[in-house]
N, C-alpha and C. Protein backbone atom coordinates (compact mmCIF):
# COMPACT_ATOMS: atom_id res chain seq x y z
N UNK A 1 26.06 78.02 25.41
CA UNK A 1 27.26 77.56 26.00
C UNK A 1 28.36 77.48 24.96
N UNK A 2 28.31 76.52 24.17
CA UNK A 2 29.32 77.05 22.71
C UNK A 2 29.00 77.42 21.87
N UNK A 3 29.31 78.15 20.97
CA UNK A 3 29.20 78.60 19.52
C UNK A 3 29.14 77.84 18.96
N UNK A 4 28.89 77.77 18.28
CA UNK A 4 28.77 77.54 16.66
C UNK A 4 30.02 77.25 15.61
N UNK A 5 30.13 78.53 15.76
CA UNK A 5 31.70 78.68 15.35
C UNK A 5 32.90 78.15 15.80
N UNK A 6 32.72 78.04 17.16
CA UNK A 6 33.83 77.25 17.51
C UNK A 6 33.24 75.81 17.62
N UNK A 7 32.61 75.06 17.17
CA UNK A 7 32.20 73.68 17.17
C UNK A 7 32.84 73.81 15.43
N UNK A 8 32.31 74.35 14.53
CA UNK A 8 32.44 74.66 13.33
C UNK A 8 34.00 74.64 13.21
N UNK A 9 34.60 75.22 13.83
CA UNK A 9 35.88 75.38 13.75
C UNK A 9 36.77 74.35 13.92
N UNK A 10 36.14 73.47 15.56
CA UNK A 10 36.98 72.41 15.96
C UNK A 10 36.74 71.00 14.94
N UNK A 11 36.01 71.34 14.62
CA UNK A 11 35.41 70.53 13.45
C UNK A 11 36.22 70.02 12.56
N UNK A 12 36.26 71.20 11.74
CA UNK A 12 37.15 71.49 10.50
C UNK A 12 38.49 71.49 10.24
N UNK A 13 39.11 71.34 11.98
CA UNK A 13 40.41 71.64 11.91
C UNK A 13 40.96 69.91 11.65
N UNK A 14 42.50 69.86 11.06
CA UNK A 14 43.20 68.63 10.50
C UNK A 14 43.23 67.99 11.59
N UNK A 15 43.60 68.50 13.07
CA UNK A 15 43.71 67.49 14.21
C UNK A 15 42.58 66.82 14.53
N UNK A 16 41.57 67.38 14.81
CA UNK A 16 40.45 66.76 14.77
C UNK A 16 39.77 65.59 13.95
N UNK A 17 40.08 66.04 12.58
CA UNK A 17 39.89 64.60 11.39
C UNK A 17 40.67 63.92 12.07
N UNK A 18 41.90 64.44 11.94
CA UNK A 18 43.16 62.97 12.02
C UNK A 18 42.60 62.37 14.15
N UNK A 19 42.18 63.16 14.37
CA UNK A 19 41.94 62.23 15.95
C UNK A 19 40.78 61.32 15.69
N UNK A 20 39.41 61.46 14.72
CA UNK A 20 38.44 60.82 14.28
C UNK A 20 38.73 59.42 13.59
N UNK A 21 40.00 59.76 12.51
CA UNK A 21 40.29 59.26 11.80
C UNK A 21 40.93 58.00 12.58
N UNK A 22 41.99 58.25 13.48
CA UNK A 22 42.62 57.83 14.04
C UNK A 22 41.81 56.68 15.63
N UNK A 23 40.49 57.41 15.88
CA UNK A 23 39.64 56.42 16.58
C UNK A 23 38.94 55.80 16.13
N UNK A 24 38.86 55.87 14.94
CA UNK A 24 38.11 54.71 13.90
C UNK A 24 39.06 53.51 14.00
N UNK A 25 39.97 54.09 13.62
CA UNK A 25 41.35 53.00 13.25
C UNK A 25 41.23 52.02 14.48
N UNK A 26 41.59 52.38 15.48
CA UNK A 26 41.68 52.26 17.07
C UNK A 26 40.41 50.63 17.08
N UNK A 27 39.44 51.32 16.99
CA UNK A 27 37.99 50.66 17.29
C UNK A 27 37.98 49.75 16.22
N UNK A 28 38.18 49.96 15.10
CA UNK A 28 38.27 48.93 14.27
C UNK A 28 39.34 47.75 14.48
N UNK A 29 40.61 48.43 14.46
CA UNK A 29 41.56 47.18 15.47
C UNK A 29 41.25 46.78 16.56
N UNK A 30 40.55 47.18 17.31
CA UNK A 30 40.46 46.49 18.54
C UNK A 30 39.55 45.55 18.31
N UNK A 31 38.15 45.98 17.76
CA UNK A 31 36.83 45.05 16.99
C UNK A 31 37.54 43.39 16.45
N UNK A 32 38.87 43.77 15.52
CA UNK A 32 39.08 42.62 14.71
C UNK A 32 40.30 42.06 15.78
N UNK A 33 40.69 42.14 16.89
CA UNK A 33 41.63 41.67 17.68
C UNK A 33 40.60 40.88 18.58
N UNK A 34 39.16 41.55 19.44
CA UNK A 34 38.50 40.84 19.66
C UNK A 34 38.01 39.51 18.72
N UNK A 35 37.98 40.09 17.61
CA UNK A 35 37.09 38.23 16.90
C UNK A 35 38.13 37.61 16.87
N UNK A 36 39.52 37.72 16.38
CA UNK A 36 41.03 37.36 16.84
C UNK A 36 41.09 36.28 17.97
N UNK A 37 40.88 37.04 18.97
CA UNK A 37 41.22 36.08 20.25
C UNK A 37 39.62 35.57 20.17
N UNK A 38 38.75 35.48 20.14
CA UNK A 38 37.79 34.63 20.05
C UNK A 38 37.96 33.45 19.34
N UNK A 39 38.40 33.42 18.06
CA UNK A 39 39.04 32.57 17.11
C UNK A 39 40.13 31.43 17.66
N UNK A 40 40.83 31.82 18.52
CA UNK A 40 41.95 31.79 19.42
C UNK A 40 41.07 30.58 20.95
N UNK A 41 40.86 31.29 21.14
CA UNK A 41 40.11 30.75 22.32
C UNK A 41 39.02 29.34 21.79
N UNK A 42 38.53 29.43 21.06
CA UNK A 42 38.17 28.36 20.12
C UNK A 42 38.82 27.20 19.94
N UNK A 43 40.44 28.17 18.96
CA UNK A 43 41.08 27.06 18.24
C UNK A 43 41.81 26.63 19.94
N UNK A 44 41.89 27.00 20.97
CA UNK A 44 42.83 25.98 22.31
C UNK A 44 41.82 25.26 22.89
N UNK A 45 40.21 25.67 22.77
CA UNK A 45 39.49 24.77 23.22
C UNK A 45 39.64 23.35 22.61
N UNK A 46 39.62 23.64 21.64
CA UNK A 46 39.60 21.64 20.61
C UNK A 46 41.12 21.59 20.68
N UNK A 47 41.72 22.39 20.36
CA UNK A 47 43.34 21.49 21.01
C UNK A 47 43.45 20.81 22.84
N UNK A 48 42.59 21.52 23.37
CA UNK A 48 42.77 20.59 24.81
C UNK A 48 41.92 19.48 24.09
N UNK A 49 40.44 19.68 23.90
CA UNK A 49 39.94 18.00 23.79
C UNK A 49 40.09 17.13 22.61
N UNK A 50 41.68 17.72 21.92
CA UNK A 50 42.04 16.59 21.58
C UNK A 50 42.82 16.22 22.32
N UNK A 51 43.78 17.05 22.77
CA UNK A 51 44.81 16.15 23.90
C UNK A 51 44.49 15.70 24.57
N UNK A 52 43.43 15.88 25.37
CA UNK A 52 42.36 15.08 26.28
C UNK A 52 42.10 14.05 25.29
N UNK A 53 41.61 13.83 24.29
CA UNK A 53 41.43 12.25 23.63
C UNK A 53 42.42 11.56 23.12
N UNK A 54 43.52 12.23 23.21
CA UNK A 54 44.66 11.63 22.69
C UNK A 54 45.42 10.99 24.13
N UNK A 55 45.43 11.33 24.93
CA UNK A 55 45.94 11.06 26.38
C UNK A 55 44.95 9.90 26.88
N UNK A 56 43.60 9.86 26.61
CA UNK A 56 42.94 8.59 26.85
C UNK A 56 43.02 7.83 25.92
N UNK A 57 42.86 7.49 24.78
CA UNK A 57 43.69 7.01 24.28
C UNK A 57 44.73 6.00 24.07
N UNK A 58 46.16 6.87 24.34
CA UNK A 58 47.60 6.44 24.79
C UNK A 58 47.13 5.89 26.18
N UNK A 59 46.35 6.75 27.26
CA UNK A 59 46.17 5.10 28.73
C UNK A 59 45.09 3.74 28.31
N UNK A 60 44.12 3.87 27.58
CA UNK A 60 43.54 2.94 26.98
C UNK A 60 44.71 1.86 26.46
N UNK A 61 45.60 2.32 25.47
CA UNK A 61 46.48 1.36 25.02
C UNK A 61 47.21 0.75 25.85
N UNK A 62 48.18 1.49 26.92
CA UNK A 62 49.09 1.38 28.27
C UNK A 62 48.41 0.45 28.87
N UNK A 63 46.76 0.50 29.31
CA UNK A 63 46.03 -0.46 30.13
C UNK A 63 46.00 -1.57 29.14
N UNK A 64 45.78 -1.89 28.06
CA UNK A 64 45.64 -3.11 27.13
C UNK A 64 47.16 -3.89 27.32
N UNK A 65 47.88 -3.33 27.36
CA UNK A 65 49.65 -3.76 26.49
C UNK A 65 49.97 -4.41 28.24
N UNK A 66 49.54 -3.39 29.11
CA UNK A 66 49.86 -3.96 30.52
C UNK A 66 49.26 -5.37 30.68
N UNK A 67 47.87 -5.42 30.52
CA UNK A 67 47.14 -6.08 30.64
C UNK A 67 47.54 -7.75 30.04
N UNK A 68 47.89 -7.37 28.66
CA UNK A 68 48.33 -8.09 27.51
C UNK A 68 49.64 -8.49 28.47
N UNK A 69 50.98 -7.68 28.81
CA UNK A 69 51.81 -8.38 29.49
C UNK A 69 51.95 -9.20 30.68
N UNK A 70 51.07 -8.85 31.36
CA UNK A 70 50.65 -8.96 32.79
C UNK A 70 50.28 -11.08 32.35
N UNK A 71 49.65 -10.79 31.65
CA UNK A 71 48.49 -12.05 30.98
C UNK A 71 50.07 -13.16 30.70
N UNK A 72 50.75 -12.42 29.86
CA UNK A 72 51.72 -13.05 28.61
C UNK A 72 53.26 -13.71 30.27
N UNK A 73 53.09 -12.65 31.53
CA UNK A 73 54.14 -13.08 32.18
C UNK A 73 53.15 -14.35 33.08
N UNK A 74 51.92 -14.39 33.58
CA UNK A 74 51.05 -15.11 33.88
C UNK A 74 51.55 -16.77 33.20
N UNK A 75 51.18 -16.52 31.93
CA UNK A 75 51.30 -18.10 30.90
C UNK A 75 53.09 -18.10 30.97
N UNK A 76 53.66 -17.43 30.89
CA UNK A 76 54.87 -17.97 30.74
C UNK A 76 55.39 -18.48 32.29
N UNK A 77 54.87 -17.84 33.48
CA UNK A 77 54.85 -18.80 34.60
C UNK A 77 54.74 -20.60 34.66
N UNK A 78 53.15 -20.07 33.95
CA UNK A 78 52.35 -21.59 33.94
C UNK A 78 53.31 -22.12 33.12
N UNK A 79 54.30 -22.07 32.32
CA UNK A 79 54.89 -23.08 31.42
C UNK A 79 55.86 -23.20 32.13
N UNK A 80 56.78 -22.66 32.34
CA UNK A 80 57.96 -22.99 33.28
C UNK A 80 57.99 -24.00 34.49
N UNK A 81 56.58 -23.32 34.90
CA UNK A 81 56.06 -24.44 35.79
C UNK A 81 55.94 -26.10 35.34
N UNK A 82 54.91 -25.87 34.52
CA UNK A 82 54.56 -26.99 33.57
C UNK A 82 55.87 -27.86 32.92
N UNK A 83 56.94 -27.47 32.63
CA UNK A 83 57.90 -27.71 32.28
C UNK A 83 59.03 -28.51 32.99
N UNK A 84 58.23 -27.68 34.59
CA UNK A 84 59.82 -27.92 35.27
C UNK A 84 59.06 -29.77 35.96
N UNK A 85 57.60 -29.38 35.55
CA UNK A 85 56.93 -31.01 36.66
C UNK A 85 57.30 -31.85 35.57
N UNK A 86 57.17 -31.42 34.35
CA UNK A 86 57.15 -32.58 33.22
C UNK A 86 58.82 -33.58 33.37
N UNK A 87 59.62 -31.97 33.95
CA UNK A 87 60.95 -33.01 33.83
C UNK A 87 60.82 -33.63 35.26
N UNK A 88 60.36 -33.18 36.20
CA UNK A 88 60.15 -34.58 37.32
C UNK A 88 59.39 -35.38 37.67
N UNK A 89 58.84 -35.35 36.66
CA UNK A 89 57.67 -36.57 36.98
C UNK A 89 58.46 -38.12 36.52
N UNK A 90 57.93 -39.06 37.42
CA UNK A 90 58.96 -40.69 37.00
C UNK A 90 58.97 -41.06 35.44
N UNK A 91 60.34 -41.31 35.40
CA UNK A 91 60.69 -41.35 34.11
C UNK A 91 60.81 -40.88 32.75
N UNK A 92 60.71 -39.31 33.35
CA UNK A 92 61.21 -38.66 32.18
C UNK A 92 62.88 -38.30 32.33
N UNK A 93 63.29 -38.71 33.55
CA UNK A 93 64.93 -38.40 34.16
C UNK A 93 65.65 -39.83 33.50
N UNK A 94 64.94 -40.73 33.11
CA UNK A 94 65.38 -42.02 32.93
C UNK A 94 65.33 -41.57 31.81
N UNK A 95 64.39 -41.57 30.65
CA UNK A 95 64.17 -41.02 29.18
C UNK A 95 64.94 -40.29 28.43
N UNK A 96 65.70 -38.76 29.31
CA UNK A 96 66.49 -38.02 28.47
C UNK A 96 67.73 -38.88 29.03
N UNK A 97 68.11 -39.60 30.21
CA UNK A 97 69.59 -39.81 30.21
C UNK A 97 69.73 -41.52 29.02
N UNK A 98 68.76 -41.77 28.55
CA UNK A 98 68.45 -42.90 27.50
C UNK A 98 68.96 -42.29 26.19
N UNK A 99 68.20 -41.48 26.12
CA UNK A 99 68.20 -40.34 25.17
C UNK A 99 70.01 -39.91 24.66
N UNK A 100 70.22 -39.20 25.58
CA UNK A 100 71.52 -39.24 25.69
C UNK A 100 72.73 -40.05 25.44
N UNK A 101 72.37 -41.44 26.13
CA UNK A 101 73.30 -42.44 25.81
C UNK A 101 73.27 -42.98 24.55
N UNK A 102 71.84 -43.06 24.05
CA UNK A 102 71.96 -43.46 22.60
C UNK A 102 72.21 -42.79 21.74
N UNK A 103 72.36 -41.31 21.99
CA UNK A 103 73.53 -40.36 21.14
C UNK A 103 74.81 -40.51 21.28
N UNK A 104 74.96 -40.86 22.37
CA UNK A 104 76.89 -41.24 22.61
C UNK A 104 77.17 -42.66 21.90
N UNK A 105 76.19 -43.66 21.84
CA UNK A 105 76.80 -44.69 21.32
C UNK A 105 76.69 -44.76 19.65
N UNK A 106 75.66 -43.71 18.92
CA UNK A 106 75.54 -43.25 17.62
C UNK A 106 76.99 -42.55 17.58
N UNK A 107 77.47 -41.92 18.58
CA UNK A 107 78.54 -40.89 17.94
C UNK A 107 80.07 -42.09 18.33
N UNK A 108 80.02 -43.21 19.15
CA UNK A 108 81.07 -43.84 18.99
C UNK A 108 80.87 -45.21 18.05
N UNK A 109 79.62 -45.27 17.62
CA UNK A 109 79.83 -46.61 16.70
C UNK A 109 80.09 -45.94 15.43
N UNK A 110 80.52 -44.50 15.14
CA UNK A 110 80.56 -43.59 13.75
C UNK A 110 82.22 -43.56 14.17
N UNK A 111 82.80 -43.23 15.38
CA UNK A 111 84.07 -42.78 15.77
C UNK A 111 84.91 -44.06 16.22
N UNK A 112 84.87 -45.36 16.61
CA UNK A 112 85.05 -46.19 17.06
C UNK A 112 84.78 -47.78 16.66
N UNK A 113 85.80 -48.17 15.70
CA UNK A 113 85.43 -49.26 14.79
C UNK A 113 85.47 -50.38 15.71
N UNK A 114 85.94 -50.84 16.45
CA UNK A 114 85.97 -51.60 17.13
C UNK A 114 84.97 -51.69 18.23
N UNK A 115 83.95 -50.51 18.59
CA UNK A 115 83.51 -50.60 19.82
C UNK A 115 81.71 -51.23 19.48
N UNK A 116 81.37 -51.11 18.11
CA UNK A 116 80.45 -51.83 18.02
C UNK A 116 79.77 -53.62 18.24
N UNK A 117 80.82 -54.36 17.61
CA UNK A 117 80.71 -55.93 17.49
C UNK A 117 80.94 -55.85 19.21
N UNK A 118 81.65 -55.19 20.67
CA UNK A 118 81.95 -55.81 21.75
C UNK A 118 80.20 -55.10 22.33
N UNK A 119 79.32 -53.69 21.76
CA UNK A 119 78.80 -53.51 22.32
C UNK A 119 77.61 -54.02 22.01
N UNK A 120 77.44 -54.66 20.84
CA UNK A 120 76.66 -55.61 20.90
C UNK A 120 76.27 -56.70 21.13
N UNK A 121 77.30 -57.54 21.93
CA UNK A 121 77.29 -58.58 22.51
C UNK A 121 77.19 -58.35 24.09
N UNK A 122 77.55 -56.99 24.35
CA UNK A 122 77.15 -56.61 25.63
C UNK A 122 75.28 -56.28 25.64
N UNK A 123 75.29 -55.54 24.66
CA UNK A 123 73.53 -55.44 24.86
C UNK A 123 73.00 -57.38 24.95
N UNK A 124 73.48 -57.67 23.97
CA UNK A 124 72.39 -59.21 23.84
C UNK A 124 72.74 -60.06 25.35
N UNK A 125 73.57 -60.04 25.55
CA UNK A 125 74.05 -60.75 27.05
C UNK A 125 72.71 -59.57 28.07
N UNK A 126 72.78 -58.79 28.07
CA UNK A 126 72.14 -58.15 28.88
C UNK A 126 70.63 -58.33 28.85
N UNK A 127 70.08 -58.00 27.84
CA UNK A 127 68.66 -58.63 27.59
C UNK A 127 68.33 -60.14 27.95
N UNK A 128 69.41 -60.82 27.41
CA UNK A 128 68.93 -61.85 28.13
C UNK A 128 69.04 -62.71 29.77
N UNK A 129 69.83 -61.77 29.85
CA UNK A 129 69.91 -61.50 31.87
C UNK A 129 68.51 -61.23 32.11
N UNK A 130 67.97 -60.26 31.71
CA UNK A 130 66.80 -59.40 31.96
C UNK A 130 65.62 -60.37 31.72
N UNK A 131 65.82 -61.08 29.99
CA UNK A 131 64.83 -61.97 30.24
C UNK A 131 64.41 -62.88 31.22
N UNK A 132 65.74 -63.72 31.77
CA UNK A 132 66.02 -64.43 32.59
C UNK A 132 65.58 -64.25 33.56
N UNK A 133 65.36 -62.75 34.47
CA UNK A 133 65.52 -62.88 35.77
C UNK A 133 63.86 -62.16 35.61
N UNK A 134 63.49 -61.69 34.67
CA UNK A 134 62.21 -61.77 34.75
C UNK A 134 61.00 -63.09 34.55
N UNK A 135 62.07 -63.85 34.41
CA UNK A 135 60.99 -65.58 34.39
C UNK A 135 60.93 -66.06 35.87
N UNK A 136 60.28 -66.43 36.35
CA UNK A 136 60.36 -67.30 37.63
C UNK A 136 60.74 -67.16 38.57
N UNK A 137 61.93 -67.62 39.47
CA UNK A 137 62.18 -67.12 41.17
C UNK A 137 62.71 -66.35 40.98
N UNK A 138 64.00 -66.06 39.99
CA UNK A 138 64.40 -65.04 40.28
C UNK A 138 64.37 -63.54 40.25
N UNK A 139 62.81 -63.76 39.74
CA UNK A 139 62.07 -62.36 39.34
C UNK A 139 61.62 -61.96 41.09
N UNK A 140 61.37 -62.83 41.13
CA UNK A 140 60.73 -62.86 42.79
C UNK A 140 61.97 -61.94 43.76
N UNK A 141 63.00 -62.86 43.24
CA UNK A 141 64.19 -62.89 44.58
C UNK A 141 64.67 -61.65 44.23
N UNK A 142 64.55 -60.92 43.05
CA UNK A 142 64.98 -59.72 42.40
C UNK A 142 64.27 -58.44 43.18
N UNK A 143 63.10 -58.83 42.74
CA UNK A 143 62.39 -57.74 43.61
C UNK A 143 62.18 -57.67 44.98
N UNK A 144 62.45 -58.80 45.61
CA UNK A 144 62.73 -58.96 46.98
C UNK A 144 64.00 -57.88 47.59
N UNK A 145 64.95 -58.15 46.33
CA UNK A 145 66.17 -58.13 47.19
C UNK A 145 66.85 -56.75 46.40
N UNK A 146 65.86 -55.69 46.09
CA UNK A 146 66.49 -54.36 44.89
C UNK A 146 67.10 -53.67 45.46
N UNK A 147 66.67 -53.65 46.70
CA UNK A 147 67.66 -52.27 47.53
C UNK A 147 69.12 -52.71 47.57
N UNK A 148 69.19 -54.09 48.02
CA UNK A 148 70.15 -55.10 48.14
C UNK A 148 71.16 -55.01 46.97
N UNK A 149 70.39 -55.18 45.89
CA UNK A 149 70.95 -54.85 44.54
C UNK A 149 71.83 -53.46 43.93
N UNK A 150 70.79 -52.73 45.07
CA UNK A 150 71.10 -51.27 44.64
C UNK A 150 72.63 -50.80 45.12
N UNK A 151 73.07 -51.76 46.27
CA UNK A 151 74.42 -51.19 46.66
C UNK A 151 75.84 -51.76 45.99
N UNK A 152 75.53 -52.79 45.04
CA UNK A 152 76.49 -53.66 44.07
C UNK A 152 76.42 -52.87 42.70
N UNK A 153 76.94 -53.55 42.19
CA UNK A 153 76.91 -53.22 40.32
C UNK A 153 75.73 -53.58 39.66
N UNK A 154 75.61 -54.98 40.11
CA UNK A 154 74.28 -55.87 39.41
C UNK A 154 74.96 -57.12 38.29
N UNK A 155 75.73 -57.00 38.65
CA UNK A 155 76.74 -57.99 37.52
C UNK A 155 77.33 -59.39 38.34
N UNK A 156 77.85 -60.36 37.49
CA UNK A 156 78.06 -61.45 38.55
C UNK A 156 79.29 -61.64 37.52
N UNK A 157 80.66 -62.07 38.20
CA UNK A 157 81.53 -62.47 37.41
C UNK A 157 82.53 -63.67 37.33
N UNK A 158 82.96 -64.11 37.14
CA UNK A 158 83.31 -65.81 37.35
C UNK A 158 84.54 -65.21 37.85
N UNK A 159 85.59 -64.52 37.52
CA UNK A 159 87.08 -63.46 38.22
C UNK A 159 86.98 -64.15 39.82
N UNK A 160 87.85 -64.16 40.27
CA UNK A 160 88.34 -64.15 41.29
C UNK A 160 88.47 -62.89 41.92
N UNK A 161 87.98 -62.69 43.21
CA UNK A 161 88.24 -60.79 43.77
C UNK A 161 89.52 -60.83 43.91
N UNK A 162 90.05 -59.68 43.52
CA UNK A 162 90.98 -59.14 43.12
C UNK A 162 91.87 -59.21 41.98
N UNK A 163 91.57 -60.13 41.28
CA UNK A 163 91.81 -59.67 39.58
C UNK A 163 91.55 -59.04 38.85
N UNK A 164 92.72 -58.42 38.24
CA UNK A 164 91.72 -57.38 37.15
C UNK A 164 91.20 -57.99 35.99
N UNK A 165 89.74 -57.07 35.50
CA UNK A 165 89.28 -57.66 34.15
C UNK A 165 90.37 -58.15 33.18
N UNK A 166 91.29 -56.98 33.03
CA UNK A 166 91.46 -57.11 31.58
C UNK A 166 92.69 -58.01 31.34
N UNK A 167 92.76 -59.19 32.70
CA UNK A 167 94.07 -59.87 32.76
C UNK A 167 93.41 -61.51 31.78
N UNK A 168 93.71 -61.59 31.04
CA UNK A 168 93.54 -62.32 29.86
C UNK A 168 93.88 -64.20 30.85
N UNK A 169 94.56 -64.40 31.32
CA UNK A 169 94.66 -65.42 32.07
C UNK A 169 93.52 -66.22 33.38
N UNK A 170 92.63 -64.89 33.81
CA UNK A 170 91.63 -64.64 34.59
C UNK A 170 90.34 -65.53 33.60
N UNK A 171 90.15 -64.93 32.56
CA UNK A 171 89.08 -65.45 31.71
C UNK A 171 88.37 -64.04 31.57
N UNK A 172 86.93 -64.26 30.74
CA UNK A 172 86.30 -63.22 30.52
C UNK A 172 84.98 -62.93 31.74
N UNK A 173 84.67 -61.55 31.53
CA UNK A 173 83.15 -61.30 32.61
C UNK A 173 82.10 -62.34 32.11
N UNK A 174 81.54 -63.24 33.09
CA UNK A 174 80.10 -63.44 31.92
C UNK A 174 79.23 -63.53 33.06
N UNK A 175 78.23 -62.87 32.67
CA UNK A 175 76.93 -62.83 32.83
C UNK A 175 75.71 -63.38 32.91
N UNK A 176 75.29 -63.79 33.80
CA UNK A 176 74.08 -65.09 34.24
C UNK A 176 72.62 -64.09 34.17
């Protein structure tokens, strides 16, 4: 079927090397493009499962920090709460407006030379009202009669109604 010669021939001729030559080349690049993308395919496998561990992870933390806030808005409820009974429970409304007044009378017995010697004769008159009406009937008649109390001043004054205090001819307030 063929010669010899012409196998011999096609052989020998430059196109032929260079087409040999040239499918070596071919097969060999393609050989090292395959281990290439193998290499490839590899290196995106462990880049997904890290992003896959990096993404659990970052929600692991998200679930903690939530969790952690969730917790942190929880207690700061309970205190507000806690806070708001502490100021209504009896006598803590009496306490800060105490509180208070004895800052105003610190800041006028510092500002106000005169208002000390009258407000201390107003406290001692007063305590001893207090002592007073906590001894005997009229501790009684006191607590009998508080509501009673509650719609006056609580003061008793020797004045005549309709004089004013500060009319020097009247006399002074005093206190039983």
């Amino acid at each position: 079927m063929w010669d010899n010669e012409y196998v011999q021939k096609a052989i020998t001729h430059p196109f032929t090397w260079g087409l040999v030559v040239g499918l070596i080349l071919v097969f060999l690049t393609w050989l090292s493009g395959l281990a290439k993308n193998r290499e490839l395919r590899k290196e995106v496998r462990r880049l997904r499962e890290h992003l896959h561990t990096q993404m659990d992870i970052t929600q692991r933390g998200n679930s903690a920090m939530k969790a952690e806030l969730d917790a942190i808005k929880s207690q700061n409820e309970n205190l507000r709460v806690a806070v708001k009974e502490w100021q209504t429970k009896p006598g803590r409304a009496e306490l800060r407006q105490l509180s208070i007044y004895d800052r105003a009378i610190r800041i006028l017995n510092q500002n106000a030379p005169g208002f000390s010697p009258v407000w201390e004769k107003a406290v001692k008159e007063s305590e001893e009202e207090i002592v007073s009406a906590d001894n005997g009937m009229s501790s009684m008649l006191r607590r009998a009669f508080r509501p009673l109390a509650a719609l006056g001043n609580g003061t008793k004054t020797d004045k005549p109604v309709g004089q004013p205090y500060d009319d020097p001819a009247g006399g002074t307030a005093a206190h039983d």
